[in-house]
PDB file of N, CA and C in Angstrom:
ATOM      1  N   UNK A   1      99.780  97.110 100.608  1.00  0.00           N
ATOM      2  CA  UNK A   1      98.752  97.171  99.583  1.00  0.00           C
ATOM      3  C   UNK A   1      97.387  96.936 100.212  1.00  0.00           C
ATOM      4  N   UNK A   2      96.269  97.525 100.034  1.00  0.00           N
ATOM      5  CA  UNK A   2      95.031  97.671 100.163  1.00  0.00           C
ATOM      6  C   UNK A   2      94.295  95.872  99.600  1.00  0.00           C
ATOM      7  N   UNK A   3      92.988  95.916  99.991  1.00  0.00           N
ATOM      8  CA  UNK A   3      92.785  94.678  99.518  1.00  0.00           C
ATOM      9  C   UNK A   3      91.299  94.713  98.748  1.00  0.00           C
ATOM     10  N   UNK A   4      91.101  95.874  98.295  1.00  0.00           N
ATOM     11  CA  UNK A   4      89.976  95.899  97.260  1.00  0.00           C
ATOM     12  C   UNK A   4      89.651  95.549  95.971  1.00  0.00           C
ATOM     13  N   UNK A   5      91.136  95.658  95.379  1.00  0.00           N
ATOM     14  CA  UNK A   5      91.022  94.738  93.419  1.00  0.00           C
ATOM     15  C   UNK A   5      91.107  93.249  93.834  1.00  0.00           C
ATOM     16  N   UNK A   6      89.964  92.676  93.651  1.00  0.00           N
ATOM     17  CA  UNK A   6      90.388  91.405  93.096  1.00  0.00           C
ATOM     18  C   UNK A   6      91.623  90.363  92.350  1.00  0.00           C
ATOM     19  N   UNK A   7      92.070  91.481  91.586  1.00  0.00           N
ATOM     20  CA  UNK A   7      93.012  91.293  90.419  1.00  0.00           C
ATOM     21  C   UNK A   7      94.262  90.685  91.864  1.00  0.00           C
ATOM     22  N   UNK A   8      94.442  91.649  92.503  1.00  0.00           N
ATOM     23  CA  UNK A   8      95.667  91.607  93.047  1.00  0.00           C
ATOM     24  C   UNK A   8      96.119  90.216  94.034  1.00  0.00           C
ATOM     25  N   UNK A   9      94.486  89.677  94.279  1.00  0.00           N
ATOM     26  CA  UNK A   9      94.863  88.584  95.484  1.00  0.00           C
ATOM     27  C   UNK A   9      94.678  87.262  94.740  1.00  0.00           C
ATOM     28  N   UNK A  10      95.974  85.997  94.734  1.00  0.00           N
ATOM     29  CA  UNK A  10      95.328  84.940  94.206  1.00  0.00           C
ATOM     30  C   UNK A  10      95.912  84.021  95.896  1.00  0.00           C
ATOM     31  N   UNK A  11      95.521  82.785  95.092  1.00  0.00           N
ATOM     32  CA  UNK A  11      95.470  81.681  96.185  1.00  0.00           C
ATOM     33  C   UNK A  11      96.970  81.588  96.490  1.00  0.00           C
ATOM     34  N   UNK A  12      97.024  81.251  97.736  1.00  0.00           N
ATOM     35  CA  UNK A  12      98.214  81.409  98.696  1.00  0.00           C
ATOM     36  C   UNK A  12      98.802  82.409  98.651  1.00  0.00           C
ATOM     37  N   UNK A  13      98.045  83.938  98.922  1.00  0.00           N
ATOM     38  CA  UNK A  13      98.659  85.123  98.811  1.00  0.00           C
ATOM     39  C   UNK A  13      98.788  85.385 100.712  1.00  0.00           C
ATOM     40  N   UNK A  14      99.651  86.262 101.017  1.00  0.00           N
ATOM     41  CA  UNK A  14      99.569  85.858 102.363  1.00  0.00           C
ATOM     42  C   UNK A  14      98.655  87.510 102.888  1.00  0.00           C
ATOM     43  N   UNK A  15      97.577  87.510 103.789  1.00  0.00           N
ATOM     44  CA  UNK A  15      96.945  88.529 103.580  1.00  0.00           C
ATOM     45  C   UNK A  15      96.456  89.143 105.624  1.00  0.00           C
ATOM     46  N   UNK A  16      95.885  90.209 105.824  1.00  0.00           N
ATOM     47  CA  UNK A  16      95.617  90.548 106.689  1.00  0.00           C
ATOM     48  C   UNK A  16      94.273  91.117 106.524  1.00  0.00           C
ATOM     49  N   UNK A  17      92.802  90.294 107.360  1.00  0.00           N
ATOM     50  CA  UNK A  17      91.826  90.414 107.465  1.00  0.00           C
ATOM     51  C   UNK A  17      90.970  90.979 108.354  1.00  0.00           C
ATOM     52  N   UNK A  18      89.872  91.445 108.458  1.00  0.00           N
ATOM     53  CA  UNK A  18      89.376  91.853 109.327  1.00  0.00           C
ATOM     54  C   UNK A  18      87.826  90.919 109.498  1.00  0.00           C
ATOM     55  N   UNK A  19      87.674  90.240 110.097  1.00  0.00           N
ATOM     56  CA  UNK A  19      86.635  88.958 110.701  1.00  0.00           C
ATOM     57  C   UNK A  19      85.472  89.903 111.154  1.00  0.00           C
ATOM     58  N   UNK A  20      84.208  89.062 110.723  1.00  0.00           N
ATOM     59  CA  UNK A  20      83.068  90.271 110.929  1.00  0.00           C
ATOM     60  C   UNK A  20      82.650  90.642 112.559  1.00  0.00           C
ATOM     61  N   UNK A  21      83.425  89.664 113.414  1.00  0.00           N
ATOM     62  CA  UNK A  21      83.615  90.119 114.687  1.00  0.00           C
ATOM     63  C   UNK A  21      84.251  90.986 115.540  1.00  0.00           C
ATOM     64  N   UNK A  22      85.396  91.422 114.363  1.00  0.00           N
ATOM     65  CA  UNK A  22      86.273  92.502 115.192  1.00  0.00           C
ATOM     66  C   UNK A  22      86.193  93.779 113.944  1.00  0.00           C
ATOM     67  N   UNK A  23      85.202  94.152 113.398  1.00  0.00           N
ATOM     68  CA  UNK A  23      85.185  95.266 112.527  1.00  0.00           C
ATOM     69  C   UNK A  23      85.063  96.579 113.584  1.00  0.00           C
ATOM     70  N   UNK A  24      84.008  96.401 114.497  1.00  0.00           N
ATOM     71  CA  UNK A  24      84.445  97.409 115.468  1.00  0.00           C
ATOM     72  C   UNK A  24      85.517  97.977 115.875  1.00  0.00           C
ATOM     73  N   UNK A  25      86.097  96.968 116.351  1.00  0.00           N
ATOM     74  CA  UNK A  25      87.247  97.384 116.475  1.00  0.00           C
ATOM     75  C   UNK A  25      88.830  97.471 115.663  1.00  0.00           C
ATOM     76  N   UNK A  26      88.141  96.688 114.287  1.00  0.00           N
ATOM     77  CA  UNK A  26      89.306  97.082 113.849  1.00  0.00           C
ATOM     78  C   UNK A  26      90.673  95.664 113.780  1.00  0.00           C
ATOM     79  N   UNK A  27      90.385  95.002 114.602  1.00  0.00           N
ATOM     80  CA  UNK A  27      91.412  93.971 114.575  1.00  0.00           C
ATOM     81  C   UNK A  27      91.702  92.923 113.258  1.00  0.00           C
ATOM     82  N   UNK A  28      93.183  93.151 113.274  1.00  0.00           N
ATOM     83  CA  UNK A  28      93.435  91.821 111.713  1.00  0.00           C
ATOM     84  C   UNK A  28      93.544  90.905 112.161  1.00  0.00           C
ATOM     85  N   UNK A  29      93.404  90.218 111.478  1.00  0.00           N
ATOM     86  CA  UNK A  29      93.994  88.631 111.439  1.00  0.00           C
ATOM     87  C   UNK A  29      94.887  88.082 110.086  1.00  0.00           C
ATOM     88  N   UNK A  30      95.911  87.554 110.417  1.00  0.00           N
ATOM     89  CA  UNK A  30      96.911  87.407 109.532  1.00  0.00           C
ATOM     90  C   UNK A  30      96.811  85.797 108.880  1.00  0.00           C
ATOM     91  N   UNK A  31      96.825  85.360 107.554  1.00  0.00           N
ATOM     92  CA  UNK A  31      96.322  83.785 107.277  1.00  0.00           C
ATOM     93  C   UNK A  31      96.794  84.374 105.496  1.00  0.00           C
ATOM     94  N   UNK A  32      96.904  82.852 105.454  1.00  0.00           N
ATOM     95  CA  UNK A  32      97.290  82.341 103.944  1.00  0.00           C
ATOM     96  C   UNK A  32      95.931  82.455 103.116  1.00  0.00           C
ATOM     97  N   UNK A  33      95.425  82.765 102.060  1.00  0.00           N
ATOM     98  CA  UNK A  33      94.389  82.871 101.190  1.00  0.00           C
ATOM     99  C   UNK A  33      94.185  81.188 101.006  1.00  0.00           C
ATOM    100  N   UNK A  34      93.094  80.955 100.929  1.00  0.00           N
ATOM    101  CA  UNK A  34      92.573  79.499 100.385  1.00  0.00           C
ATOM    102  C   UNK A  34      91.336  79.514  98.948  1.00  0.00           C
ATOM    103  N   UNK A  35      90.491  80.447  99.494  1.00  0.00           N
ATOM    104  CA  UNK A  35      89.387  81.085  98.980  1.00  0.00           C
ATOM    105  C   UNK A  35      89.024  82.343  98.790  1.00  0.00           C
ATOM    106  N   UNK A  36      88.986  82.661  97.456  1.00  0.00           N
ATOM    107  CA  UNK A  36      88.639  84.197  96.513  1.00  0.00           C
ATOM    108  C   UNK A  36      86.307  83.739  97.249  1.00  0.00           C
ATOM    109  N   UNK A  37      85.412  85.126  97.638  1.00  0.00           N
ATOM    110  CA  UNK A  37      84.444  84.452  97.530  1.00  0.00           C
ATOM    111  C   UNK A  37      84.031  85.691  96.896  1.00  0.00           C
ATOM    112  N   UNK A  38      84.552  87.131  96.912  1.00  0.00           N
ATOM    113  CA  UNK A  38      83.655  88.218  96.420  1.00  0.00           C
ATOM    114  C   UNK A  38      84.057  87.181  94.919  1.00  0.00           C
ATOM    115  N   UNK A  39      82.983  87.921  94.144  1.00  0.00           N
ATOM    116  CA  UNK A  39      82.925  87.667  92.943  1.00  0.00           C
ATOM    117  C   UNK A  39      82.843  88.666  91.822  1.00  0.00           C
ATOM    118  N   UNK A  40      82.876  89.734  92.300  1.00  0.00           N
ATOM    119  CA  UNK A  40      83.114  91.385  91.946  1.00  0.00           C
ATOM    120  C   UNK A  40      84.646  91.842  91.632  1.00  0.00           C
ATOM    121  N   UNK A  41      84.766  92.302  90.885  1.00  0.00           N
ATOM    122  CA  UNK A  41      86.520  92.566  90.248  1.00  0.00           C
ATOM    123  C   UNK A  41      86.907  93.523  91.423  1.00  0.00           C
ATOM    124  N   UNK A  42      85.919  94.532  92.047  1.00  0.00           N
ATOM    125  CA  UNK A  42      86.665  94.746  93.500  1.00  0.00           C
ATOM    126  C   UNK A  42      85.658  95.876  94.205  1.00  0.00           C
ATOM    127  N   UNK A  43      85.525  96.250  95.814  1.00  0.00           N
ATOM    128  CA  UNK A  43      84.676  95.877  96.603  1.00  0.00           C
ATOM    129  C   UNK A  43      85.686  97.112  97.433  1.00  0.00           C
ATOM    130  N   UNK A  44      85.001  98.180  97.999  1.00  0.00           N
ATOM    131  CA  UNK A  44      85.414  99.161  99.042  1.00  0.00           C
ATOM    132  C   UNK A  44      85.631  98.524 100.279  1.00  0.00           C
ATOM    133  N   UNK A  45      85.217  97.581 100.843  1.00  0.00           N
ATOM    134  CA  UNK A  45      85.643  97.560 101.686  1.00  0.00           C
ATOM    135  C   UNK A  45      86.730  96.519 102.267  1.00  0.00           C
ATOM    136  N   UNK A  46      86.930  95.464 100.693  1.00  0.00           N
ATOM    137  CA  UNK A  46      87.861  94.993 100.838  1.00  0.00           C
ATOM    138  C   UNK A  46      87.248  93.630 100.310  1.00  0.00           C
ATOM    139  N   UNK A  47      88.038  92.383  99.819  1.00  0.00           N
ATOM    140  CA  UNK A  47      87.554  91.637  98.936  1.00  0.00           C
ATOM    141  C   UNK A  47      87.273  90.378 100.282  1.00  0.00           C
ATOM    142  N   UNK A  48      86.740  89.272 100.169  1.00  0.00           N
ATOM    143  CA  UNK A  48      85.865  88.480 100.856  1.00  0.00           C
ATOM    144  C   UNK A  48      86.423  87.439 100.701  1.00  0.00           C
ATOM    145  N   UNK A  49      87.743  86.813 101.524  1.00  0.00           N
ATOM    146  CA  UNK A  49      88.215  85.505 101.355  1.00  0.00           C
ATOM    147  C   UNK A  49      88.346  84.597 102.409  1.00  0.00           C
ATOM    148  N   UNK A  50      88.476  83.237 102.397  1.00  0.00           N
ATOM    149  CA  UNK A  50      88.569  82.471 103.377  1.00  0.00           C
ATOM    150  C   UNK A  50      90.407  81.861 103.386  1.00  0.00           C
ATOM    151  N   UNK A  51      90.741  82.296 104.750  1.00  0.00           N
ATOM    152  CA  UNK A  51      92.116  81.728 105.113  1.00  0.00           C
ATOM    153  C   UNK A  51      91.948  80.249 105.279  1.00  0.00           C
ATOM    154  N   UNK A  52      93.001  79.509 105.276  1.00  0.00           N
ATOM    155  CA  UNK A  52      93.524  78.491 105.532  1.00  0.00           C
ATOM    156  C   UNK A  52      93.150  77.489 106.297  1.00  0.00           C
ATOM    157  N   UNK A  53      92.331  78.181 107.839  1.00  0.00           N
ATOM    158  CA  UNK A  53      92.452  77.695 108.748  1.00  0.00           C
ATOM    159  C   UNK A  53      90.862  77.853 109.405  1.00  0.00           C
ATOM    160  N   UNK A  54      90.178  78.413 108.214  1.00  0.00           N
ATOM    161  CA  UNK A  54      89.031  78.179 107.545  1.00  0.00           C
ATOM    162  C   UNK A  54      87.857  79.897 108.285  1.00  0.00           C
ATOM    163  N   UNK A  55      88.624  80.611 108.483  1.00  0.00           N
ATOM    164  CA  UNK A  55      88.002  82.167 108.848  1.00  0.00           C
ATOM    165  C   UNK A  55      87.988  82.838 107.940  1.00  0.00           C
ATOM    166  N   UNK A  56      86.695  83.247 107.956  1.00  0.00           N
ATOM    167  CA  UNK A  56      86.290  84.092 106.602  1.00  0.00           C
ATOM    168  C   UNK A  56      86.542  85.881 106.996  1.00  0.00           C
ATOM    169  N   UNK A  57      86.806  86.498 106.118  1.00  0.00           N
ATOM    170  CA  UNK A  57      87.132  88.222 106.314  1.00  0.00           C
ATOM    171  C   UNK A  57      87.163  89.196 105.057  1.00  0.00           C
ATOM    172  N   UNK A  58      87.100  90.151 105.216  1.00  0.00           N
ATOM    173  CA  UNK A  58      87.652  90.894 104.476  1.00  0.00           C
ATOM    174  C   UNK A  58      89.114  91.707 103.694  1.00  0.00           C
ATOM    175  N   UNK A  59      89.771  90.979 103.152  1.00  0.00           N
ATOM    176  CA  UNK A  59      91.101  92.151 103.104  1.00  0.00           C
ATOM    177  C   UNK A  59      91.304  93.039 103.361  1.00  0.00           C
ATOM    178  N   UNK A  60      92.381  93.600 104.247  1.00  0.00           N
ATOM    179  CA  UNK A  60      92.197  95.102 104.578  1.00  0.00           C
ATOM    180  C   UNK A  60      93.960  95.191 104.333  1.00  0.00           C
ATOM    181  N   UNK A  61      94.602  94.474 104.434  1.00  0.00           N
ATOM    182  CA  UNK A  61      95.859  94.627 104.150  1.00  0.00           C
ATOM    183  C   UNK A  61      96.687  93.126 102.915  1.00  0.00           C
ATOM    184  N   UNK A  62      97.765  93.297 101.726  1.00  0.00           N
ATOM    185  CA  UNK A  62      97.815  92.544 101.541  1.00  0.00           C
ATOM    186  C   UNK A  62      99.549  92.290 101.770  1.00  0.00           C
ATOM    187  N   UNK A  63     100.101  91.456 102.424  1.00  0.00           N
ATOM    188  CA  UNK A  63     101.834  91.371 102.816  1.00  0.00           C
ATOM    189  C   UNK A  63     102.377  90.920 101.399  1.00  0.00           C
ATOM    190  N   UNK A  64     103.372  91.792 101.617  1.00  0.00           N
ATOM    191  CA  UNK A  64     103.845  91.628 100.076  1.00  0.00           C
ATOM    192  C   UNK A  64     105.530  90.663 101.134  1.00  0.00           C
ATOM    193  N   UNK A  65     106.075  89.796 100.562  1.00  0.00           N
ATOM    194  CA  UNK A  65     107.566  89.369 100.853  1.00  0.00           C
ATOM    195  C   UNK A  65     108.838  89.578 100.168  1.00  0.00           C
TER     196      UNK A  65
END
């Protein structure tokens, strides 16, 4: 699943991000949701949350189990 509706991500969703350091290239990073920060019901390029372990990103993928 994509990570642009809002709707779809709540807290402790387990998610795959992209950190505004590796957008170039593209790299995820994989982390537990802690923090919803877009505040927009949903966002092209992917919604704006902070993992666990306190790195902020964009959703670009969401792991379903």
């Amino acid at each position: 699943m994509e990570g642009t509706l809002r709707s779809q991500i709540v807290f402790g969703t387990k998610v795959r991000i992209v950190l505004k350091k590796d957008q170039r290239t593209g790299f995820l990073t994989e982390g537990i949701v802690t923090d919803i920060l877009t505040k927009s019901p949903q966002h092209t390029h992917g919604i704006k949350v902070r993992l666990t372990d306190g790195q902020i990103g964009r959703v670009k993928e969401i792991i379903v189990s």
